[in-house]
PDB file of N, CA and C in Angstrom:
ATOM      1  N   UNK A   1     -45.899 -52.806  -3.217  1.00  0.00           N
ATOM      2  CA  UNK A   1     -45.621 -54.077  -2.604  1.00  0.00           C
ATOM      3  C   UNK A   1     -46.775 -54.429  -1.667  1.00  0.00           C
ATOM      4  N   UNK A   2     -47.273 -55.563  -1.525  1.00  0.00           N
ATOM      5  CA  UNK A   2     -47.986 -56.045  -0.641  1.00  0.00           C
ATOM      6  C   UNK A   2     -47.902 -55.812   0.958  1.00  0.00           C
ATOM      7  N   UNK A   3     -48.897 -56.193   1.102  1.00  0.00           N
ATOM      8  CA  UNK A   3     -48.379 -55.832   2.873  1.00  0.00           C
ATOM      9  C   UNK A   3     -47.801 -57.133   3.441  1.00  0.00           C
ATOM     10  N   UNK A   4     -47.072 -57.539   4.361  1.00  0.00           N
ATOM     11  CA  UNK A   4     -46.333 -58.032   4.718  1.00  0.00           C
ATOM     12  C   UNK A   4     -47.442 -59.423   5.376  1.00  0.00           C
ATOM     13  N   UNK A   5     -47.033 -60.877   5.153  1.00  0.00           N
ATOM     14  CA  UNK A   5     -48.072 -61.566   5.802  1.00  0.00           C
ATOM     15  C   UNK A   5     -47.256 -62.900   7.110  1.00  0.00           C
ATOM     16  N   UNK A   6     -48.424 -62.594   7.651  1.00  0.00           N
ATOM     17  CA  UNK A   6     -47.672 -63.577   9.189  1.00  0.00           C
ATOM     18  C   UNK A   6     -47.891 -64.672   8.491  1.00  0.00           C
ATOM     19  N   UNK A   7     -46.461 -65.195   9.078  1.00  0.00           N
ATOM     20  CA  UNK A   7     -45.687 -66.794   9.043  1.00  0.00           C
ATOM     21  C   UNK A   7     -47.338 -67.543   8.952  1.00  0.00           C
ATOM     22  N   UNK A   8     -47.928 -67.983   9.821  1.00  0.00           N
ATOM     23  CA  UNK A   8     -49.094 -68.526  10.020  1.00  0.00           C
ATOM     24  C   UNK A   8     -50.160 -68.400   9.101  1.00  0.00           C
ATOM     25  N   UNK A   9     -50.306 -67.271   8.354  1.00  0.00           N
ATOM     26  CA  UNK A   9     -50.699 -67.457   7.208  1.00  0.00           C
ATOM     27  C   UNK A   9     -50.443 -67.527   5.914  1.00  0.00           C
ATOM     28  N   UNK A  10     -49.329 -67.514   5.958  1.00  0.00           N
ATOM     29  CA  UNK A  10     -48.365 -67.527   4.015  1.00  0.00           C
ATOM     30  C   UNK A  10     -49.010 -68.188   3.486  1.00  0.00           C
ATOM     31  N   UNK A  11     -49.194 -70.191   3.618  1.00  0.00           N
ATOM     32  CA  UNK A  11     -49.561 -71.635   2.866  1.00  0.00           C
ATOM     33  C   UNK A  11     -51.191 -70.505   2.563  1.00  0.00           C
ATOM     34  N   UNK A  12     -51.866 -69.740   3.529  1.00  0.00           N
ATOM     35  CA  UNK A  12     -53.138 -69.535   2.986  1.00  0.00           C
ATOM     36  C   UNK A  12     -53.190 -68.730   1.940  1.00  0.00           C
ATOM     37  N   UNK A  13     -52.274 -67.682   1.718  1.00  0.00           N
ATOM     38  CA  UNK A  13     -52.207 -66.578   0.869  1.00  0.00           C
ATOM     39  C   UNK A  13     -51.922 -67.688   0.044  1.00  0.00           C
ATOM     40  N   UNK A  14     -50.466 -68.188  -0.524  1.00  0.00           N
ATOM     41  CA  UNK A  14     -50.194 -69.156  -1.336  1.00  0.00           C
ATOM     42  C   UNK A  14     -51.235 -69.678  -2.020  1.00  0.00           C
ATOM     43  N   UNK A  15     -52.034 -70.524  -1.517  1.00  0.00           N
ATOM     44  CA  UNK A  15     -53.224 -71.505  -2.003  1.00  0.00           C
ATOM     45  C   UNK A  15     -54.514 -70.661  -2.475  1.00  0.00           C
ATOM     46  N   UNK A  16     -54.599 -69.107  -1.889  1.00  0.00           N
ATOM     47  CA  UNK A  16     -55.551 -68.612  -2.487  1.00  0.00           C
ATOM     48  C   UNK A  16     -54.940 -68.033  -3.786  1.00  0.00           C
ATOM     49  N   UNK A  17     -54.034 -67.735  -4.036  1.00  0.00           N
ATOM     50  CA  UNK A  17     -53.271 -67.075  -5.206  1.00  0.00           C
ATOM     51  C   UNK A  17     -53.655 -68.431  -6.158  1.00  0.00           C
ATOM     52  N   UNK A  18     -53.559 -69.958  -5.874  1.00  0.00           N
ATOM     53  CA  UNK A  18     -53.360 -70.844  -6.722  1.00  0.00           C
ATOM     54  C   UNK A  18     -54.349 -70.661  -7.340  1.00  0.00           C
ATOM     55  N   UNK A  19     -55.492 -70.855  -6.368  1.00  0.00           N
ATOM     56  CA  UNK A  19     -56.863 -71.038  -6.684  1.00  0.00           C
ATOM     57  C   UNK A  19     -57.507 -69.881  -7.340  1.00  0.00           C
ATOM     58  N   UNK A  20     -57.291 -68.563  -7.205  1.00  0.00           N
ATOM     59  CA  UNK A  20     -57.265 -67.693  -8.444  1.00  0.00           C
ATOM     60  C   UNK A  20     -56.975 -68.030  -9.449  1.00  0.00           C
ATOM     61  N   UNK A  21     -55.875 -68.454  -9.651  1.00  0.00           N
ATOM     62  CA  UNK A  21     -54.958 -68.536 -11.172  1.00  0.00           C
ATOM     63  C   UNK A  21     -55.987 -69.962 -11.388  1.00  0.00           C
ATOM     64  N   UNK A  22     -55.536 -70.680 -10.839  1.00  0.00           N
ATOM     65  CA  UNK A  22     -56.675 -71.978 -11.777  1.00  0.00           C
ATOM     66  C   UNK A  22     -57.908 -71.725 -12.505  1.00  0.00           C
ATOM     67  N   UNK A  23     -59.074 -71.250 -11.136  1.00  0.00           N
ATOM     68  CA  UNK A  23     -59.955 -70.470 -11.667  1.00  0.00           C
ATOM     69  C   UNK A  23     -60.182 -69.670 -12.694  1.00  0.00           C
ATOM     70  N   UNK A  24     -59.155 -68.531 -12.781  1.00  0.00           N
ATOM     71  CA  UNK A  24     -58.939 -67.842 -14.091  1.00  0.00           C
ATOM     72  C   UNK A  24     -58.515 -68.655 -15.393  1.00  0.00           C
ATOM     73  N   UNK A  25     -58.133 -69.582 -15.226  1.00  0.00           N
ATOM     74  CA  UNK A  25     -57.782 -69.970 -16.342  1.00  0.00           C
ATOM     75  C   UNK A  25     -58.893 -71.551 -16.996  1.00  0.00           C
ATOM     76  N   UNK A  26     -59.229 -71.724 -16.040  1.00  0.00           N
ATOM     77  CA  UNK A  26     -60.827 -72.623 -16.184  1.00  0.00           C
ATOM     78  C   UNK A  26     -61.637 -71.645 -17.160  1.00  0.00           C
ATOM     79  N   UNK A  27     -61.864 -70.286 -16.805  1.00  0.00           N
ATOM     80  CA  UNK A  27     -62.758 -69.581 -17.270  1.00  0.00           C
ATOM     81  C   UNK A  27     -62.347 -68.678 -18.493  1.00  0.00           C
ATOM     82  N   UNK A  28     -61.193 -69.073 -18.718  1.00  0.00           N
ATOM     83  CA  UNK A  28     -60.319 -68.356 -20.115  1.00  0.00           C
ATOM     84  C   UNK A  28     -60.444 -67.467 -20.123  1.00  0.00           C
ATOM     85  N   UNK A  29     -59.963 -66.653 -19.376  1.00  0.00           N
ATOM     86  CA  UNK A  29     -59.690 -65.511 -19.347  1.00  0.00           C
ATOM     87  C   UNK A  29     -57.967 -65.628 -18.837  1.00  0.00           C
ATOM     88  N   UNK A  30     -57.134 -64.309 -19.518  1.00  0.00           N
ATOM     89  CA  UNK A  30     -55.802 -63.993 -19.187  1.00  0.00           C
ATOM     90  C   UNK A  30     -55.636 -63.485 -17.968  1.00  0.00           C
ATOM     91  N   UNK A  31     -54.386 -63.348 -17.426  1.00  0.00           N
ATOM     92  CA  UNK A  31     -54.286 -61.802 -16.531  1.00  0.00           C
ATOM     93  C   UNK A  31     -54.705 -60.344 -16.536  1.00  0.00           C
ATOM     94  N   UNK A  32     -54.508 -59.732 -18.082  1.00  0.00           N
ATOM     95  CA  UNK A  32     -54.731 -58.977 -18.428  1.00  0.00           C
ATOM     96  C   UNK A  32     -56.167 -59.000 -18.548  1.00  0.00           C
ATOM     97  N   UNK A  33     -56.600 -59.423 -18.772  1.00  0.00           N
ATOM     98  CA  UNK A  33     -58.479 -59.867 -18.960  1.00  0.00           C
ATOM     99  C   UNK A  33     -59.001 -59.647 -17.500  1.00  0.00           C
ATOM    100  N   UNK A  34     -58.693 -60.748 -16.364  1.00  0.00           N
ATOM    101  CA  UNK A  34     -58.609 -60.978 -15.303  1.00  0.00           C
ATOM    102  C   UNK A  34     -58.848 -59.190 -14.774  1.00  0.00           C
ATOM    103  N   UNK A  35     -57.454 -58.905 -14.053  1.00  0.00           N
ATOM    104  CA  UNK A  35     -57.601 -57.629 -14.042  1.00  0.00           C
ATOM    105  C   UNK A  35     -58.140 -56.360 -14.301  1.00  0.00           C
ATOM    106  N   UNK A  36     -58.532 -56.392 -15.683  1.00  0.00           N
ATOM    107  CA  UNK A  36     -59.355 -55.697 -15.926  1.00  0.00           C
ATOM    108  C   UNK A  36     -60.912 -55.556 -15.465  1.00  0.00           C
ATOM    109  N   UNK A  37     -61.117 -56.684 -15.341  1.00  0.00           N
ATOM    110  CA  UNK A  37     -62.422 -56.800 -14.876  1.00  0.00           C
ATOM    111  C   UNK A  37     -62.529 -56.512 -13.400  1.00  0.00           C
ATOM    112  N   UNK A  38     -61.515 -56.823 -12.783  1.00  0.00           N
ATOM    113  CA  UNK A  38     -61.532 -56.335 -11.557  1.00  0.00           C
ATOM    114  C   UNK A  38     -60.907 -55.189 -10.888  1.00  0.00           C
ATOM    115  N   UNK A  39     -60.701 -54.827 -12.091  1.00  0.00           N
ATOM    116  CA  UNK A  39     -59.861 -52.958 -11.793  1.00  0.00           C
ATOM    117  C   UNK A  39     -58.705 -52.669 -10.684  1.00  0.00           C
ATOM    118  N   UNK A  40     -58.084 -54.232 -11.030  1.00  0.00           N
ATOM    119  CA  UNK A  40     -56.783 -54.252 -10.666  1.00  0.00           C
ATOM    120  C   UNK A  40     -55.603 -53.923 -11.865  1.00  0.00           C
ATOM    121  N   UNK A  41     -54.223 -53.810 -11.267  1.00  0.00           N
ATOM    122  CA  UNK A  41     -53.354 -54.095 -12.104  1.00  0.00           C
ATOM    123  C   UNK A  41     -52.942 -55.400 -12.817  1.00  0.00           C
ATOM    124  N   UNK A  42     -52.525 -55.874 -14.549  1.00  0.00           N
ATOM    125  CA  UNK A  42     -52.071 -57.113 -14.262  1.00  0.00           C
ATOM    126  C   UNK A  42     -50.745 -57.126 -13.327  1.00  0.00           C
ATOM    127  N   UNK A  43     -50.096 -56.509 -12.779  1.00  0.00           N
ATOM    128  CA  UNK A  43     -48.723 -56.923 -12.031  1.00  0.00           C
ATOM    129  C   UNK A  43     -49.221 -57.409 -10.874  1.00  0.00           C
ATOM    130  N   UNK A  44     -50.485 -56.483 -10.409  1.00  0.00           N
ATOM    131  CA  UNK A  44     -50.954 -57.183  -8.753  1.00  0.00           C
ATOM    132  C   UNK A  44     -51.130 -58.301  -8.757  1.00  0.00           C
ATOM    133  N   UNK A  45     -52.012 -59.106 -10.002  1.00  0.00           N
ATOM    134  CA  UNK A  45     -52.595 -60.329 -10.134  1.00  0.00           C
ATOM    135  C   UNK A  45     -51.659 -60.961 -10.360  1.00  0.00           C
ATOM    136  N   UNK A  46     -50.436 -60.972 -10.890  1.00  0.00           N
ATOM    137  CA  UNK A  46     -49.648 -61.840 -11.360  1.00  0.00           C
ATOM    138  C   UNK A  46     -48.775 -62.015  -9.662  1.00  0.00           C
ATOM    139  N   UNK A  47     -48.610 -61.015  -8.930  1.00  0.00           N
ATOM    140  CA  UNK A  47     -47.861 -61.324  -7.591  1.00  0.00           C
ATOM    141  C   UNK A  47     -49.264 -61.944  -6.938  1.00  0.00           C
ATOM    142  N   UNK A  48     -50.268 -62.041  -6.493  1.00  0.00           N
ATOM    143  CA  UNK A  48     -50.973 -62.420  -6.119  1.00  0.00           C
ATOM    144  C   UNK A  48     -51.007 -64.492  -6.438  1.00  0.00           C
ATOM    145  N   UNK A  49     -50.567 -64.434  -7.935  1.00  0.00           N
ATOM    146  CA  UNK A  49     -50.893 -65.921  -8.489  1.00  0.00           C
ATOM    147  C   UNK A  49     -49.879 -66.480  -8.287  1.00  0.00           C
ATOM    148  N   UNK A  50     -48.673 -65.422  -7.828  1.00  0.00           N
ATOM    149  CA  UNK A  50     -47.433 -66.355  -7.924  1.00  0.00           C
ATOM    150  C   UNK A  50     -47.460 -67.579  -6.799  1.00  0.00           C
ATOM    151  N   UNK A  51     -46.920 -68.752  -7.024  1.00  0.00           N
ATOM    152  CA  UNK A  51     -47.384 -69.861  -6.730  1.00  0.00           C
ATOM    153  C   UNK A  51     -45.937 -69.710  -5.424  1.00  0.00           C
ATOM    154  N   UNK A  52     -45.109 -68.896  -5.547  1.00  0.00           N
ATOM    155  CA  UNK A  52     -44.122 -69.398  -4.546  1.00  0.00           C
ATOM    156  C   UNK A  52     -43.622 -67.920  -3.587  1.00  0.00           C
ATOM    157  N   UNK A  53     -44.808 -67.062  -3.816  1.00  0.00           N
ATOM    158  CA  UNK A  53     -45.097 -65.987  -3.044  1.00  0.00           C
ATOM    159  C   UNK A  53     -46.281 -65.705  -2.164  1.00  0.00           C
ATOM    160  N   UNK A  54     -46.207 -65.243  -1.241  1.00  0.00           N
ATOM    161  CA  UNK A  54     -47.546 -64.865  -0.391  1.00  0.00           C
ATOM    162  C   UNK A  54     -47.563 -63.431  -0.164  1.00  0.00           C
ATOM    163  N   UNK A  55     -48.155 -62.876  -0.993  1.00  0.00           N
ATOM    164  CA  UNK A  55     -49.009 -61.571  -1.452  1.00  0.00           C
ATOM    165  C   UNK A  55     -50.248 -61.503  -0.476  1.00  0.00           C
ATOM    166  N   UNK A  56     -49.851 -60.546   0.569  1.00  0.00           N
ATOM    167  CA  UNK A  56     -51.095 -59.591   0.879  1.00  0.00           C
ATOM    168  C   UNK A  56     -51.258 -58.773   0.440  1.00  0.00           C
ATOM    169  N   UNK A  57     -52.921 -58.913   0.552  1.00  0.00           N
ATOM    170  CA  UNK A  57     -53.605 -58.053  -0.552  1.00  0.00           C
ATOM    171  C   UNK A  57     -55.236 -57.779   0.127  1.00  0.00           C
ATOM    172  N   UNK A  58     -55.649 -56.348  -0.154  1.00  0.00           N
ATOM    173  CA  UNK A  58     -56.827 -56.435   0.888  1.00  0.00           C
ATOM    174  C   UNK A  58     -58.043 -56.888   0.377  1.00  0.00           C
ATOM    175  N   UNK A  59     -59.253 -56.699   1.165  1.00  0.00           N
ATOM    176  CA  UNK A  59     -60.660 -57.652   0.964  1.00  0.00           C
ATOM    177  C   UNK A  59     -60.974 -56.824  -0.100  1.00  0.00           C
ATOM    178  N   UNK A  60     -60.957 -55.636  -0.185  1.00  0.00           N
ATOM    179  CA  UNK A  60     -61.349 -55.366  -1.555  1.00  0.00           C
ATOM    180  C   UNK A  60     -61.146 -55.454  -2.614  1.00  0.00           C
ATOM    181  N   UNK A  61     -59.648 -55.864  -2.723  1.00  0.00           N
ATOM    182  CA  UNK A  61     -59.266 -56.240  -4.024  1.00  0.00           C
ATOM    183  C   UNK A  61     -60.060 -57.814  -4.472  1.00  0.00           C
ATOM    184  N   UNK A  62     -59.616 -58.796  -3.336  1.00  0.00           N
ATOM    185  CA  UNK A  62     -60.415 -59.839  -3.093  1.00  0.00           C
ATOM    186  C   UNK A  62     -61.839 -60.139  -3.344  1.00  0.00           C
ATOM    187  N   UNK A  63     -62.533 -58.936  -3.040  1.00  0.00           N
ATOM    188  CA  UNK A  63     -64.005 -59.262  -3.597  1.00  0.00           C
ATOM    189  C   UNK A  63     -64.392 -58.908  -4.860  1.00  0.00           C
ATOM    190  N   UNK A  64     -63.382 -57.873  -5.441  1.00  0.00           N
ATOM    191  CA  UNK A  64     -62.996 -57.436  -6.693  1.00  0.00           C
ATOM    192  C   UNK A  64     -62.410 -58.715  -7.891  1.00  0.00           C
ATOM    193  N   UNK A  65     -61.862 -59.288  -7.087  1.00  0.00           N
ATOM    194  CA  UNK A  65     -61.594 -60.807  -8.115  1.00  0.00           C
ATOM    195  C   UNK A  65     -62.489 -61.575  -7.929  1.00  0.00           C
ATOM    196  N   UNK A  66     -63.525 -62.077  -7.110  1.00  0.00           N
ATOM    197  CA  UNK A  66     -64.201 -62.675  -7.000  1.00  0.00           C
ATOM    198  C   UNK A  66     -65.380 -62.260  -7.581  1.00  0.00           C
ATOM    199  N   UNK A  67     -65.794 -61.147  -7.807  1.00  0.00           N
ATOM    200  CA  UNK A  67     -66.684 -60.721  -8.684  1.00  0.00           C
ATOM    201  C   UNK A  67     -66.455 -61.009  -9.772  1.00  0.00           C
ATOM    202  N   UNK A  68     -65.056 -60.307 -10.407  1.00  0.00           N
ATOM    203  CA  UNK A  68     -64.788 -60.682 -11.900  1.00  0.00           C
ATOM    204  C   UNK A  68     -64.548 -62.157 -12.512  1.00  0.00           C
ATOM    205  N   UNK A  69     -64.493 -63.009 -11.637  1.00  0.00           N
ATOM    206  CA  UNK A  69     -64.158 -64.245 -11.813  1.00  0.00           C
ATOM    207  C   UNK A  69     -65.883 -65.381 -11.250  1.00  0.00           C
ATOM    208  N   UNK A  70     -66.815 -64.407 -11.102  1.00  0.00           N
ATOM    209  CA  UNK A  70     -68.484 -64.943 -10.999  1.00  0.00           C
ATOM    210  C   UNK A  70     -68.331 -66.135 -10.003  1.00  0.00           C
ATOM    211  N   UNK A  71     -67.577 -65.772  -8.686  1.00  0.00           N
ATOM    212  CA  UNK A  71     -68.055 -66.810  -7.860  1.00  0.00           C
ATOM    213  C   UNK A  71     -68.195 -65.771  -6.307  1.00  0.00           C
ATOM    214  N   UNK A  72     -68.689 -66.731  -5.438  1.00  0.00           N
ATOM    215  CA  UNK A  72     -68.916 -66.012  -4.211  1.00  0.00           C
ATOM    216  C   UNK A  72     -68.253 -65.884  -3.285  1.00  0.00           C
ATOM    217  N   UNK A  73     -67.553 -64.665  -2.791  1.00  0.00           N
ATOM    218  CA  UNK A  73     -66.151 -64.330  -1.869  1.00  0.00           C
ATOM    219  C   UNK A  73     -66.334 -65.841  -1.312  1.00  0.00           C
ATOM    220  N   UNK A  74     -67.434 -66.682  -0.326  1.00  0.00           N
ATOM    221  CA  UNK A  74     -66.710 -67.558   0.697  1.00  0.00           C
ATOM    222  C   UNK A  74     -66.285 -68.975  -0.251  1.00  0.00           C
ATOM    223  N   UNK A  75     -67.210 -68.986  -1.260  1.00  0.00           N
ATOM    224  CA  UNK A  75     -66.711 -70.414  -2.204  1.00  0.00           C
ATOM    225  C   UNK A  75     -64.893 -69.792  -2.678  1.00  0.00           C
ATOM    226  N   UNK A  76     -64.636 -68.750  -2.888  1.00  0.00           N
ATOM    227  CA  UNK A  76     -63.339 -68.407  -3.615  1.00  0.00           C
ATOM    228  C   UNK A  76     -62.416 -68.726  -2.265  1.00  0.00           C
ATOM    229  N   UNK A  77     -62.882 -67.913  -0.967  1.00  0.00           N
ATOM    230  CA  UNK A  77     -61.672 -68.478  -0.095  1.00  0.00           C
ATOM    231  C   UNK A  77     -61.591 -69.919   0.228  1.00  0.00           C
ATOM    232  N   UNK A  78     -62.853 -70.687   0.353  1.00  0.00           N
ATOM    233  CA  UNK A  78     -63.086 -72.454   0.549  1.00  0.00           C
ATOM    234  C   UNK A  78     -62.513 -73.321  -0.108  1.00  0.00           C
ATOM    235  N   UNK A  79     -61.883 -72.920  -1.145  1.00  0.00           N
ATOM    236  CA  UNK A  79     -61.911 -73.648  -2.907  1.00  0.00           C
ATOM    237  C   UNK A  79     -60.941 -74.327  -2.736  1.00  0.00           C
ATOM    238  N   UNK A  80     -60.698 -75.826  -2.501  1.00  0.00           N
ATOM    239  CA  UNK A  80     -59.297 -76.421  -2.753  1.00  0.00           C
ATOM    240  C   UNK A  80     -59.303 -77.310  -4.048  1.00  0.00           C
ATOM    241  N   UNK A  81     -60.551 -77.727  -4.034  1.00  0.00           N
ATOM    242  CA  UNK A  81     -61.046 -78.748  -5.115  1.00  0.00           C
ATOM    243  C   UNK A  81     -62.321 -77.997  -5.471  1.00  0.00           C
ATOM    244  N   UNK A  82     -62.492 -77.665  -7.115  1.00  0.00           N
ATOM    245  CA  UNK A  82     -62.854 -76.894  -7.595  1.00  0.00           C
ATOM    246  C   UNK A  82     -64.571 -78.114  -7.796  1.00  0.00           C
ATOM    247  N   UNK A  83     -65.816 -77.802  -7.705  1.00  0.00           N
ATOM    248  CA  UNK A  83     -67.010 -78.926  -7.858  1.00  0.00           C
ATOM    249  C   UNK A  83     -67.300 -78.833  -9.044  1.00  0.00           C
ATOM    250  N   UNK A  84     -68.135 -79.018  -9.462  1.00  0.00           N
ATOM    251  CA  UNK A  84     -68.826 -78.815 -11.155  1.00  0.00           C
ATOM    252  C   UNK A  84     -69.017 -77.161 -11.319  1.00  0.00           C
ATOM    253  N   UNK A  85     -70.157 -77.489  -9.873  1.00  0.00           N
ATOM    254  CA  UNK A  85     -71.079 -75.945  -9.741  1.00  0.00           C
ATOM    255  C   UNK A  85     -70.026 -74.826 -10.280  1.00  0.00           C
ATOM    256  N   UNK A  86     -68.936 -74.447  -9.803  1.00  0.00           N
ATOM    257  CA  UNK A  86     -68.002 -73.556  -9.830  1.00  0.00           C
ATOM    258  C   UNK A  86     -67.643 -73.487 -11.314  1.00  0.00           C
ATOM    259  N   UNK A  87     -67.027 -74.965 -11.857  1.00  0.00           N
ATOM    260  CA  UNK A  87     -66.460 -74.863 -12.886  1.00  0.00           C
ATOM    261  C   UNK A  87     -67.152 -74.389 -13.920  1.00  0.00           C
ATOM    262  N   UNK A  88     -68.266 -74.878 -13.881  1.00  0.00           N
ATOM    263  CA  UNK A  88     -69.443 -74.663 -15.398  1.00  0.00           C
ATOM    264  C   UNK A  88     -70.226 -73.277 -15.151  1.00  0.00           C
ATOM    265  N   UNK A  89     -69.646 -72.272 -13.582  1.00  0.00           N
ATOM    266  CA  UNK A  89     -70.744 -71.459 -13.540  1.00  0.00           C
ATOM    267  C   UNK A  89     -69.572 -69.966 -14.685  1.00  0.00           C
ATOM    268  N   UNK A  90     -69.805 -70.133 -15.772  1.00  0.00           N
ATOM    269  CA  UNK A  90     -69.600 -69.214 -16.675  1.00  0.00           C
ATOM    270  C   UNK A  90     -70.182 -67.963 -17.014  1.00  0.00           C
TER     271      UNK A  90
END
């Protein structure tokens, strides 16, 4: 189970989970795909994406998706509206 996240930050966990899952799926790749590349579990990623959960989860896993998903830890936490740059960087 995740570690437990303060009230004050849930909407952020939330919105970064979104913005994973979008991302991942811009770049066609699955969960299972996803994960792998980042030498996570798919179950972590899937609590992580859930859209109506806030999953803590630490920086390493975090820079671990952000690697596997070819963007740069601060554009992945910034990301509300995804630019070209991001989308087309394949």
């Amino acid at each position: 189970m995740g570690k437990e996240v303060d009230y004050k930050n849930r909407d952020r966990f939330i919105q970064l989970g979104i913005t994973i899952s979008t991302l991942r799926r811009i770049r066609g790749l699955s969960q299972e795909k996803l994960a792998e590349k980042a030498n996570i579990s798919r179950s972590l990623l899937s609590n992580i994406e859930a859209p109506n959960l806030a999953y803590g989860f630490s920086l390493n896993v975090f820079y671990n998706i952000a690697d596997a998903l070819d963007i740069a830890p601060d554009k992945l936490i910034n990301a509300s509206v995804f630019s070209d740059e991001i989308i087309n960087n394949k």
